[in-house]
C-alpha atoms as a PDB file:
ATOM      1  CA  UNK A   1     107.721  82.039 174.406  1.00  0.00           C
ATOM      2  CA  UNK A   2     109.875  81.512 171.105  1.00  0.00           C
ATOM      3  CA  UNK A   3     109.656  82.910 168.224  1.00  0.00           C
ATOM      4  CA  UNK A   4     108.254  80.451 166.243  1.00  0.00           C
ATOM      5  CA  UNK A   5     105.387  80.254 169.102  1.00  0.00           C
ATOM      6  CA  UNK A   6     104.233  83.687 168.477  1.00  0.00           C
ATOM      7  CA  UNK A   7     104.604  82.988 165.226  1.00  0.00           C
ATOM      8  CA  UNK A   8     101.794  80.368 165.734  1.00  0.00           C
ATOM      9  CA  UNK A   9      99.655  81.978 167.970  1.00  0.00           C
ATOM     10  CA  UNK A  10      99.826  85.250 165.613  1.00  0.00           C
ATOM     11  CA  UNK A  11      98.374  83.782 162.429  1.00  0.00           C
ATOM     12  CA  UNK A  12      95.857  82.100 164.940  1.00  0.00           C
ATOM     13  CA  UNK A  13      94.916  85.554 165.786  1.00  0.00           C
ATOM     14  CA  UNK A  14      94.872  86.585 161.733  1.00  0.00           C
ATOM     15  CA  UNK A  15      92.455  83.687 160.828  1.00  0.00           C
ATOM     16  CA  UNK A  16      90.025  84.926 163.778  1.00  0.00           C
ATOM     17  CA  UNK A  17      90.003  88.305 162.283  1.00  0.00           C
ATOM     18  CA  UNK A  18      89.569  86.910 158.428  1.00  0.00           C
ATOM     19  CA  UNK A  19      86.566  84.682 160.253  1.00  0.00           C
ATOM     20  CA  UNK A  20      84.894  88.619 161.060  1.00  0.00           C
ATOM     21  CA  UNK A  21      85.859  91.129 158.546  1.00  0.00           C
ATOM     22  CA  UNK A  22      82.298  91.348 157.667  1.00  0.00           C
ATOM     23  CA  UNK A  23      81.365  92.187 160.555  1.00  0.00           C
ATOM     24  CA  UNK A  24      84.842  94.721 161.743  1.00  0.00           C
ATOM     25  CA  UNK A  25      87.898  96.477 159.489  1.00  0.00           C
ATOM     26  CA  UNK A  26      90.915  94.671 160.819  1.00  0.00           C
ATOM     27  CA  UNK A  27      92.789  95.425 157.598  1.00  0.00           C
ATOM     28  CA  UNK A  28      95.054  97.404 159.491  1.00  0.00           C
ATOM     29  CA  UNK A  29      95.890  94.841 162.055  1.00  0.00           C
ATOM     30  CA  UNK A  30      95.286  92.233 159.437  1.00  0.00           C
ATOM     31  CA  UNK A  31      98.432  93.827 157.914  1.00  0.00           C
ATOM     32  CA  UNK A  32     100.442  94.300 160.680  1.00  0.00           C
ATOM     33  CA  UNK A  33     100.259  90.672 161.533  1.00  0.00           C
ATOM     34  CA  UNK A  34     101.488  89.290 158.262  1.00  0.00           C
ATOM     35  CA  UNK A  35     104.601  91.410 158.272  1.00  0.00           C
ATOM     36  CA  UNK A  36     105.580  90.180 161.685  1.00  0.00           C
ATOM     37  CA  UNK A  37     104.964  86.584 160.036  1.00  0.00           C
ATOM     38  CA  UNK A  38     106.911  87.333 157.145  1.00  0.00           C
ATOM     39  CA  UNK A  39     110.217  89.013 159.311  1.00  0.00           C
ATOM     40  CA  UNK A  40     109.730  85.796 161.721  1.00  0.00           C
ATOM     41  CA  UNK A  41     108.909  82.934 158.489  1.00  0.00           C
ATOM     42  CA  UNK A  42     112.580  82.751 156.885  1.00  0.00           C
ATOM     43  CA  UNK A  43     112.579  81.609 153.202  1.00  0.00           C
ATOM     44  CA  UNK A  44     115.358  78.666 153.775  1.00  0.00           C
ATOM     45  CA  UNK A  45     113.513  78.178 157.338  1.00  0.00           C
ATOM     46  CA  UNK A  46     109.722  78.090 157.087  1.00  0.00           C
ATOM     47  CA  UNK A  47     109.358  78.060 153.325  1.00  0.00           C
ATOM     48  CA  UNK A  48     105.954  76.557 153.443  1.00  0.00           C
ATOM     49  CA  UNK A  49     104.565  78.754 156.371  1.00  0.00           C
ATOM     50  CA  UNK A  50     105.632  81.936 154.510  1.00  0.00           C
ATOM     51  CA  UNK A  51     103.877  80.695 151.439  1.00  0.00           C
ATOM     52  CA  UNK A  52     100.991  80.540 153.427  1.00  0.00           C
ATOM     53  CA  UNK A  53     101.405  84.383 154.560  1.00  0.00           C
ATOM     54  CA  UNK A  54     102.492  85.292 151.304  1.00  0.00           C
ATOM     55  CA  UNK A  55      99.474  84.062 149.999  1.00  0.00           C
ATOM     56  CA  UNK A  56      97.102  85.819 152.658  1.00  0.00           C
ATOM     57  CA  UNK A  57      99.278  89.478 152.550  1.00  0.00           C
ATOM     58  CA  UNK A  58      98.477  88.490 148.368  1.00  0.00           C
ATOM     59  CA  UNK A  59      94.615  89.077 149.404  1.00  0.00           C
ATOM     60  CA  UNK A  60      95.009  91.634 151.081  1.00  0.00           C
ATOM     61  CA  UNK A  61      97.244  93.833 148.559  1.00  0.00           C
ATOM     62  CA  UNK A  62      94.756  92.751 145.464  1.00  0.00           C
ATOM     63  CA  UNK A  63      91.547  94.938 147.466  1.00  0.00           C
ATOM     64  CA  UNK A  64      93.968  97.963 147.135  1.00  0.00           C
ATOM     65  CA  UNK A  65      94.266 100.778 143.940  1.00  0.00           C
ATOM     66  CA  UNK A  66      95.203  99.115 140.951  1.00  0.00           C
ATOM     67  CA  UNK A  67      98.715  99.970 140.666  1.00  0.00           C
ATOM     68  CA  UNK A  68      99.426  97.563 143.649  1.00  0.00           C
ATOM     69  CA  UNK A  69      98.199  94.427 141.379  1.00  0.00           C
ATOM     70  CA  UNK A  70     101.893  94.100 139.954  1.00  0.00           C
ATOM     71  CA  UNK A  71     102.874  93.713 143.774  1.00  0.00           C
ATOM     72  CA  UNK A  72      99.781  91.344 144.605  1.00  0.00           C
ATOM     73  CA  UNK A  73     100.858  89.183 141.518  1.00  0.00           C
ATOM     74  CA  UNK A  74     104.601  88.938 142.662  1.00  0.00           C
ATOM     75  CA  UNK A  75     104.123  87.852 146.156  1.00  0.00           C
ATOM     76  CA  UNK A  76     102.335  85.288 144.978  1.00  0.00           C
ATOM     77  CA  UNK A  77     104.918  84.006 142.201  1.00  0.00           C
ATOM     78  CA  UNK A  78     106.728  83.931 145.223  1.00  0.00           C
ATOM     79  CA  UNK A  79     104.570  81.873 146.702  1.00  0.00           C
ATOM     80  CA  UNK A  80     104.080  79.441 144.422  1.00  0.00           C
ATOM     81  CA  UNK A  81     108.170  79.527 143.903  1.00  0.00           C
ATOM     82  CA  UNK A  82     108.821  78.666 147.859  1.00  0.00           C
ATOM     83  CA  UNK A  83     106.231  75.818 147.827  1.00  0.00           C
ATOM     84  CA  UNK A  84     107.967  73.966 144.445  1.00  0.00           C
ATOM     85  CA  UNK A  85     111.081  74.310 145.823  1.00  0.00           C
ATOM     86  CA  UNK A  86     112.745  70.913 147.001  1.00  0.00           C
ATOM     87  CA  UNK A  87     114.033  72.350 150.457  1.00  0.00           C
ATOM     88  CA  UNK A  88     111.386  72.227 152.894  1.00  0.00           C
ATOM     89  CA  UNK A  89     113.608  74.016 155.955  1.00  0.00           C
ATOM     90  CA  UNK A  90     111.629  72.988 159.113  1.00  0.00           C
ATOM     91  CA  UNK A  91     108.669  72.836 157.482  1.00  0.00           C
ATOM     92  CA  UNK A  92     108.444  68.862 156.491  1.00  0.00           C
ATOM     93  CA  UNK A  93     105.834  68.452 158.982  1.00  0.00           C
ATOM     94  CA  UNK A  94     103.704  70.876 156.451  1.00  0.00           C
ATOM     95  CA  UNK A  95     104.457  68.856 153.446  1.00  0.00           C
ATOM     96  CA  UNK A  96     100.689  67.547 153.098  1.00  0.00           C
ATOM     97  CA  UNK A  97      99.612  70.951 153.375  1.00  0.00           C
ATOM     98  CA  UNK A  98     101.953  72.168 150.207  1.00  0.00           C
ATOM     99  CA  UNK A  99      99.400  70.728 146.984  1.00  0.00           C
ATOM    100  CA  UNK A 100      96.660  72.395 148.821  1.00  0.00           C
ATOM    101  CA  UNK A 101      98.286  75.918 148.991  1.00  0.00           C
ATOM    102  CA  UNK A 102      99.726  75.637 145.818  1.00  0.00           C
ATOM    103  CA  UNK A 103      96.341  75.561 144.051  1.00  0.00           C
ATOM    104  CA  UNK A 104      94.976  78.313 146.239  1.00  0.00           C
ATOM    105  CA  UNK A 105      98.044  80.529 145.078  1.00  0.00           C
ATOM    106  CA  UNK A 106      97.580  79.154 141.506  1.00  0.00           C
ATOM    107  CA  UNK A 107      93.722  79.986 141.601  1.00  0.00           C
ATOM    108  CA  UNK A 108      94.574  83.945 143.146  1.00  0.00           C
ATOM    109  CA  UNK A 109      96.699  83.956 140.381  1.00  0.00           C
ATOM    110  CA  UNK A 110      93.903  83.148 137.816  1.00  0.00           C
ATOM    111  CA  UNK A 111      92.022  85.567 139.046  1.00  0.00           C
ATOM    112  CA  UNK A 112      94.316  88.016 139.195  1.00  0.00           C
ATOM    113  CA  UNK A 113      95.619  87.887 135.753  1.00  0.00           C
ATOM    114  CA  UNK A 114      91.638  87.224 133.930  1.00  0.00           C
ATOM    115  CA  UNK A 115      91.209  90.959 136.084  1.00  0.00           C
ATOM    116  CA  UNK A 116      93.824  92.483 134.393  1.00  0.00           C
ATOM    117  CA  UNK A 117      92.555  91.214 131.081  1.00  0.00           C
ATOM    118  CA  UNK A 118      95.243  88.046 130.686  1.00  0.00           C
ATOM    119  CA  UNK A 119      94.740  84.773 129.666  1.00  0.00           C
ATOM    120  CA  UNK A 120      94.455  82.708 132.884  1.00  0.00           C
ATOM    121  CA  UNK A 121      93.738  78.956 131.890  1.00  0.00           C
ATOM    122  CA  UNK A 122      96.932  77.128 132.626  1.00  0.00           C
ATOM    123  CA  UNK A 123      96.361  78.781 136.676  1.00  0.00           C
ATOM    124  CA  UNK A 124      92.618  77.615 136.654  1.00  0.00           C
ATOM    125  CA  UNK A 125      93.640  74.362 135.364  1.00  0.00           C
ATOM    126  CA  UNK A 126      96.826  73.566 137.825  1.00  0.00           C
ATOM    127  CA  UNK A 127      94.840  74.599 140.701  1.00  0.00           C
ATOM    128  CA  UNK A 128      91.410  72.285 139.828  1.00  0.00           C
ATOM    129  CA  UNK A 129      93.463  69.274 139.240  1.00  0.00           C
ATOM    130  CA  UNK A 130      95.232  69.720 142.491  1.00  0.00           C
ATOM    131  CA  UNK A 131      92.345  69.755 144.348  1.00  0.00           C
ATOM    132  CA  UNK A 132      90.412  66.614 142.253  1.00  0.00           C
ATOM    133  CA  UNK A 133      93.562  65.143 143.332  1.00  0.00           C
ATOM    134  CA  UNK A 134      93.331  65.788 146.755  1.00  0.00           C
ATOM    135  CA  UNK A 135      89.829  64.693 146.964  1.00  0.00           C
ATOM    136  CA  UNK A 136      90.585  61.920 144.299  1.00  0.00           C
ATOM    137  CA  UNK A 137      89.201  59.316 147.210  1.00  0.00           C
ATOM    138  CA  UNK A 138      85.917  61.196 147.726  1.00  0.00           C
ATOM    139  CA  UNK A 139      82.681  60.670 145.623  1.00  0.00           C
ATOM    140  CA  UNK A 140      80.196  63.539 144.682  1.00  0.00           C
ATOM    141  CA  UNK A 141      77.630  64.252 147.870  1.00  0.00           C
ATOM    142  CA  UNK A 142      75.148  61.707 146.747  1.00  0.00           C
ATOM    143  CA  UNK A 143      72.773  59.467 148.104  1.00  0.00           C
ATOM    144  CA  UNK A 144      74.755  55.557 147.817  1.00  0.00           C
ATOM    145  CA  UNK A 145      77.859  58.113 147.337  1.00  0.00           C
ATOM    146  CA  UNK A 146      79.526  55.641 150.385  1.00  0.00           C
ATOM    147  CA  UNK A 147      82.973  57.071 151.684  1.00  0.00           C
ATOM    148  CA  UNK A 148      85.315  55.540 154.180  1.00  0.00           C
ATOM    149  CA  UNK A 149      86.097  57.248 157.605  1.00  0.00           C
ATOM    150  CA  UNK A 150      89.601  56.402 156.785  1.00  0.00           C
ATOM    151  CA  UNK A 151      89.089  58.435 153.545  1.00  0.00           C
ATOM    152  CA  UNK A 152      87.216  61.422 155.217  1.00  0.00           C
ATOM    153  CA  UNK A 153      90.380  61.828 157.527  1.00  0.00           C
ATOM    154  CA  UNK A 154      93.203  61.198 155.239  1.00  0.00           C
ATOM    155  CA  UNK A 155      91.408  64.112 153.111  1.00  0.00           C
ATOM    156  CA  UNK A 156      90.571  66.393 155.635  1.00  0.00           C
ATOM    157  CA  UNK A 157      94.096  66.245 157.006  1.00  0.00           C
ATOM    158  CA  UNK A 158      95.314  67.334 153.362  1.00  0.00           C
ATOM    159  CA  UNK A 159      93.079  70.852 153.583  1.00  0.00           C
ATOM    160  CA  UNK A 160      94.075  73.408 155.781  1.00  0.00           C
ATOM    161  CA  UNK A 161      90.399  74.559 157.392  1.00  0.00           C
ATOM    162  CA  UNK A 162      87.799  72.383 155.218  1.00  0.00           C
ATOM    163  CA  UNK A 163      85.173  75.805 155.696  1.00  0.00           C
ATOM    164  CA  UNK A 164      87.645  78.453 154.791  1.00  0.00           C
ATOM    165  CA  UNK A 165      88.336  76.052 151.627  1.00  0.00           C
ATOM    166  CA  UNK A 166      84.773  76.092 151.030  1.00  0.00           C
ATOM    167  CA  UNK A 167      84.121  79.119 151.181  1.00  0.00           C
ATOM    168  CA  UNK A 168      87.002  79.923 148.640  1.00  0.00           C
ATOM    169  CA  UNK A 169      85.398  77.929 145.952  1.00  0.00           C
ATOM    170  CA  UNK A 170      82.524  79.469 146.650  1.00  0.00           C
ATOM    171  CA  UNK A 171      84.086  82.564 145.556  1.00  0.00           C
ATOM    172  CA  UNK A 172      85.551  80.751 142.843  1.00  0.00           C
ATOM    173  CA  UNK A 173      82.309  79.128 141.454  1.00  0.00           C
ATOM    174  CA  UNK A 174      80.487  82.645 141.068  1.00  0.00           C
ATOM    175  CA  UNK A 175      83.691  84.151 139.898  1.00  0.00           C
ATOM    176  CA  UNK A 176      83.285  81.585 136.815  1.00  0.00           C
ATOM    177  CA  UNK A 177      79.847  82.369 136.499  1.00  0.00           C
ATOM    178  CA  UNK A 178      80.578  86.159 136.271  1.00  0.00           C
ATOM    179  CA  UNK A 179      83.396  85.469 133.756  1.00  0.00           C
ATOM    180  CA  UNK A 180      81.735  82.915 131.685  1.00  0.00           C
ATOM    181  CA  UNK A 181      83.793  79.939 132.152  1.00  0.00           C
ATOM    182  CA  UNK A 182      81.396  77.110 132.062  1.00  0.00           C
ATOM    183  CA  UNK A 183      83.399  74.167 132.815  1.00  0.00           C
ATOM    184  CA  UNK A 184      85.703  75.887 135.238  1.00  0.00           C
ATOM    185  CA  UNK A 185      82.566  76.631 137.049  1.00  0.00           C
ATOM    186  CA  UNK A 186      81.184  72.819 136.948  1.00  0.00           C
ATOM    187  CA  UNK A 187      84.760  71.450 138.269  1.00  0.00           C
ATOM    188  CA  UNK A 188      84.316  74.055 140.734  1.00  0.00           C
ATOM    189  CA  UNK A 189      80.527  72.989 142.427  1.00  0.00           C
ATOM    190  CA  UNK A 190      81.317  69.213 141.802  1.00  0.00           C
ATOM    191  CA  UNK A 191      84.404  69.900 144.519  1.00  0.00           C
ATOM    192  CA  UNK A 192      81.761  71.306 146.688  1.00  0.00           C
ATOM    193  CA  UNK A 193      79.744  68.109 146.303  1.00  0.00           C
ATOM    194  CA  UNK A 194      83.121  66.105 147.202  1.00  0.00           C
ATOM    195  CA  UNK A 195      83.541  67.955 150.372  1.00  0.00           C
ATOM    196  CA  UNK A 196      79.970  68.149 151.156  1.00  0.00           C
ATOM    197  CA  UNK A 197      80.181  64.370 151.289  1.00  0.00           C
ATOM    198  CA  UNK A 198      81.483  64.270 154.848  1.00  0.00           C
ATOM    199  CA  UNK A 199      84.349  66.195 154.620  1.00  0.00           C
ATOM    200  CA  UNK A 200      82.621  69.191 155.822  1.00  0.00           C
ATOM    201  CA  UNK A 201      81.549  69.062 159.598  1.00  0.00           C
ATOM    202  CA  UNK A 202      77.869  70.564 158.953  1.00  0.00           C
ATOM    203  CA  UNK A 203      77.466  67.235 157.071  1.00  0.00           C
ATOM    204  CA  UNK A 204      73.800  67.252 157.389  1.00  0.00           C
ATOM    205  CA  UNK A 205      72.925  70.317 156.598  1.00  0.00           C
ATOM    206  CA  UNK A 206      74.813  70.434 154.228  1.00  0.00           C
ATOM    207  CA  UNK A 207      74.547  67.199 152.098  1.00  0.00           C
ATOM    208  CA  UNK A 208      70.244  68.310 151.760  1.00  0.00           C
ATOM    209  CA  UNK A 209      70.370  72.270 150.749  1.00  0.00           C
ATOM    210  CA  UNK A 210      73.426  72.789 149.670  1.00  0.00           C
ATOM    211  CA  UNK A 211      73.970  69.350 147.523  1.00  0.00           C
ATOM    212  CA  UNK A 212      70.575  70.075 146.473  1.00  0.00           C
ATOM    213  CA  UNK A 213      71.737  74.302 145.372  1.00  0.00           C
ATOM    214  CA  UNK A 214      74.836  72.558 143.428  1.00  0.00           C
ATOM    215  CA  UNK A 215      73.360  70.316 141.398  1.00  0.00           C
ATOM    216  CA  UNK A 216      71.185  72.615 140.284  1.00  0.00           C
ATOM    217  CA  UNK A 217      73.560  74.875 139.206  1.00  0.00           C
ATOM    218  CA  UNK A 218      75.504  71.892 137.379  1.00  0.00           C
ATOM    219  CA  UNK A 219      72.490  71.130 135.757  1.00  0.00           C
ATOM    220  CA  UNK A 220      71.278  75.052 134.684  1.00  0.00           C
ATOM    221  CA  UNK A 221      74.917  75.112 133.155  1.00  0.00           C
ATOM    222  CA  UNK A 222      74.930  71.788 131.388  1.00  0.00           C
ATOM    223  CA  UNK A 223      71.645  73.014 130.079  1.00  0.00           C
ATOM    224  CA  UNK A 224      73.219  76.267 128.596  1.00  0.00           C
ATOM    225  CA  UNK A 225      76.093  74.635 126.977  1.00  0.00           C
ATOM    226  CA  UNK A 226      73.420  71.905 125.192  1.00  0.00           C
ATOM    227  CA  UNK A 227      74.036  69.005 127.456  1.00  0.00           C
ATOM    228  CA  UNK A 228      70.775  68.161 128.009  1.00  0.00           C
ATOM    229  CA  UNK A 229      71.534  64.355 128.935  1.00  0.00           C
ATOM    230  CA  UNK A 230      73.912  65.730 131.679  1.00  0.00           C
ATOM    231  CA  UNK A 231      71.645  68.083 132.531  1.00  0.00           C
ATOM    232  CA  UNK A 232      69.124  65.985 133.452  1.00  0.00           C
ATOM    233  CA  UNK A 233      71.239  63.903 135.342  1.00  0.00           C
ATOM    234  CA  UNK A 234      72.100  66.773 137.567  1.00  0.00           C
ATOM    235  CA  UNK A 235      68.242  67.735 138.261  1.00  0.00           C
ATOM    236  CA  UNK A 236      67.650  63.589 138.665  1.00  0.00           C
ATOM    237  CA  UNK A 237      70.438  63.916 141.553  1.00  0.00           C
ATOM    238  CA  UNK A 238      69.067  67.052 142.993  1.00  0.00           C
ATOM    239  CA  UNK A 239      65.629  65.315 143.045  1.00  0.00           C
ATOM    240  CA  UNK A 240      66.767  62.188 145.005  1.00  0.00           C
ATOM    241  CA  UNK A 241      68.320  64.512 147.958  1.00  0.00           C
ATOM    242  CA  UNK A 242      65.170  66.061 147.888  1.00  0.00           C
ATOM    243  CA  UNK A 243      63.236  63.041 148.304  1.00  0.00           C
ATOM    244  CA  UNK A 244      65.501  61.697 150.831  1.00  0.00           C
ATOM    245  CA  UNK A 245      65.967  64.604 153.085  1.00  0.00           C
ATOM    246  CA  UNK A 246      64.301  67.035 154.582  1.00  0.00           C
ATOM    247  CA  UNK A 247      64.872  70.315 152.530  1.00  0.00           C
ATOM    248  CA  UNK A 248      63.320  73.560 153.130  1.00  0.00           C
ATOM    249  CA  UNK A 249      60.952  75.143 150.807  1.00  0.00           C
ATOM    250  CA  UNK A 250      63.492  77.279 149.115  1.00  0.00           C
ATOM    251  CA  UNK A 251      65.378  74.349 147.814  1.00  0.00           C
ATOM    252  CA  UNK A 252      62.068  72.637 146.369  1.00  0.00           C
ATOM    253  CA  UNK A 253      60.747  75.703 144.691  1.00  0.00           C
ATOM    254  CA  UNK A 254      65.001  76.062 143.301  1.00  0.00           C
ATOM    255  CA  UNK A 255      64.524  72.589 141.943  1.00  0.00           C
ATOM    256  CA  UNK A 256      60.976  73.188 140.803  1.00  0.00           C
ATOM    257  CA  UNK A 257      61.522  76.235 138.915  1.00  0.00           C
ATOM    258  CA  UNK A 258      65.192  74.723 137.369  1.00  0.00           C
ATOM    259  CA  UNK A 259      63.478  71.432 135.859  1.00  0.00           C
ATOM    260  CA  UNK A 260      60.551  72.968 134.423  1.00  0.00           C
ATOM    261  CA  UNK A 261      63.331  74.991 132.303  1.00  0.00           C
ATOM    262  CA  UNK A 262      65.076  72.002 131.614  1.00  0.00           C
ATOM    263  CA  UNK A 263      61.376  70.352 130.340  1.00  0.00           C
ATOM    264  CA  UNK A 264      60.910  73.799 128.299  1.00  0.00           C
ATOM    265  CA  UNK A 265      64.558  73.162 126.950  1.00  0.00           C
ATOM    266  CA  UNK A 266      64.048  69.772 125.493  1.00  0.00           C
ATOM    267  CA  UNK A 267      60.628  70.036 124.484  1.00  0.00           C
ATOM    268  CA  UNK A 268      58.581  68.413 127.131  1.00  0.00           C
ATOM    269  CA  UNK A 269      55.860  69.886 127.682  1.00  0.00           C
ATOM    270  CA  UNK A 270      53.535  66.866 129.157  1.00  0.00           C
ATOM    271  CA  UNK A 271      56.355  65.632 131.772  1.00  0.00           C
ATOM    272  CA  UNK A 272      55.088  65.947 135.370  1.00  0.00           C
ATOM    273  CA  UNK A 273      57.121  67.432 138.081  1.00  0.00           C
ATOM    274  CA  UNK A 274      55.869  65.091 141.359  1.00  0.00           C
END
């Protein structure tokens, strides 16, 4: 088996054990992996796939003391310095793939620097409008929201493991909750919509609960910044998944409880719910 083979089968092996490190500590193999990646991945040769490992050894150095942040933050400069350069090596088959890492290493950044007290817009911003690019071709999760196959596929094919990316803005959205960033955190759930409308493979679950969970939040934020017009908007979508889909009880007391504060908010006191 070449090199480049192993190579393959070895970050394989890392995303299994990123899939479980709830569940097991594999930090140490975790570790050993990505510097076997990096000695094989060649700047000039695999410029792209060592951006990718760059960015993952990145997470891994940011969970340690603090003094290692200065590290974290510079392999992923030079991450985001491999996939803006021009020469590709024998990674043009990857190309697709380079917007899509660039705004995860632009995000880690954001994060990175708005922990160490920095300003961190310009990384926030670079990395959202990458992605609302990417997914420029896919409507919010919505019911009428109509999207081509052709347009599921051409998008998916753009995102390297649709779950993994939803998970990160997950982790994203609360981390703009917890930081008070408002709009960053709307952009944020409104990409979840976008990929909950068919880009994910647990479509139907998750067009129902999850839509449902998002638009709620959109609308409790709208709410706090005064945009009660918007607001209600978001709770209106919310309430036309519900109608349409079966939802558990969870998301109908969520909705329940999140549009009588929006009545309260604006002074309606005499609106029904149902």
């Amino acid at each position: 088996m070449d090199d480049i083979k192993l190579a393959g089968l070895m970050e394989y092996e890392l995303r299994v054990l990123k899939a479980f490190e709830d569940k097991l500590n594999g930090s140490k193999v975790e570790t050993l992996l990505i510097e076997k990646l990096l000695a094989l991945y060649y700047r000039g040769e695999f410029p792209i796939r060592r951006a990718r490992v760059l960015i993952e050894k990145f997470k891994v150095m940011r969970y340690k003391e603090i003094n290692m942040q200065m590290t974290a933050m510079a392999l992923a400069e030079e991450a985001i310095e491999l996939l803006k350069s021009d020469d590709t090596g024998q990674d043009t088959s990857l190309l697709h793939l380079r917007p899509h890492y660039l705004a995860i290493a632009y995000s880690w950044i954001g994060i990175l620097m708005l922990e160490s007290g920095k300003q961190a817009i310009d990384s926030f911003k670079r990395a959202l409008i990458i992605w609302r690019s990417i997914l420029a071709n896919i409507p919010l999760c919505f019911n009428g929201a109509d999207v081509s196959q052709y347009d599921i596929e051409n998008t998916k094919k753009n995102i390297d493991d649709v779950e993994r990316f939803y998970r990160h803005l997950q982790m994203l959205a609360d981390f703009f909750g917890m930081s008070n960033q408002p709009i960053n955190h709307i952009l944020t759930l409104k990409l979840m919509l976008g990929l909950n409308n068919g880009i994910k493979d647990d479509v139907n679950a998750s067009y129902s609960v999850e839509s449902v969970t998002l638009y709620i939040q959109i609308g409790k934020i709208y709410l706090n910044l005064g945009y009660t017009g918007k607001a209600g908007l978001a709770f209106s979508q919310a309430k036309v998944i519900l109608d349409s889909h079966r939802c558990d009880d969870d998301a109908q007391l969520s909705w329940m409880l999140g549009y009588s504060h929006y009545l309260c908010a604006i002074g309606n006191m005499d609106k029904r719910l149902f």
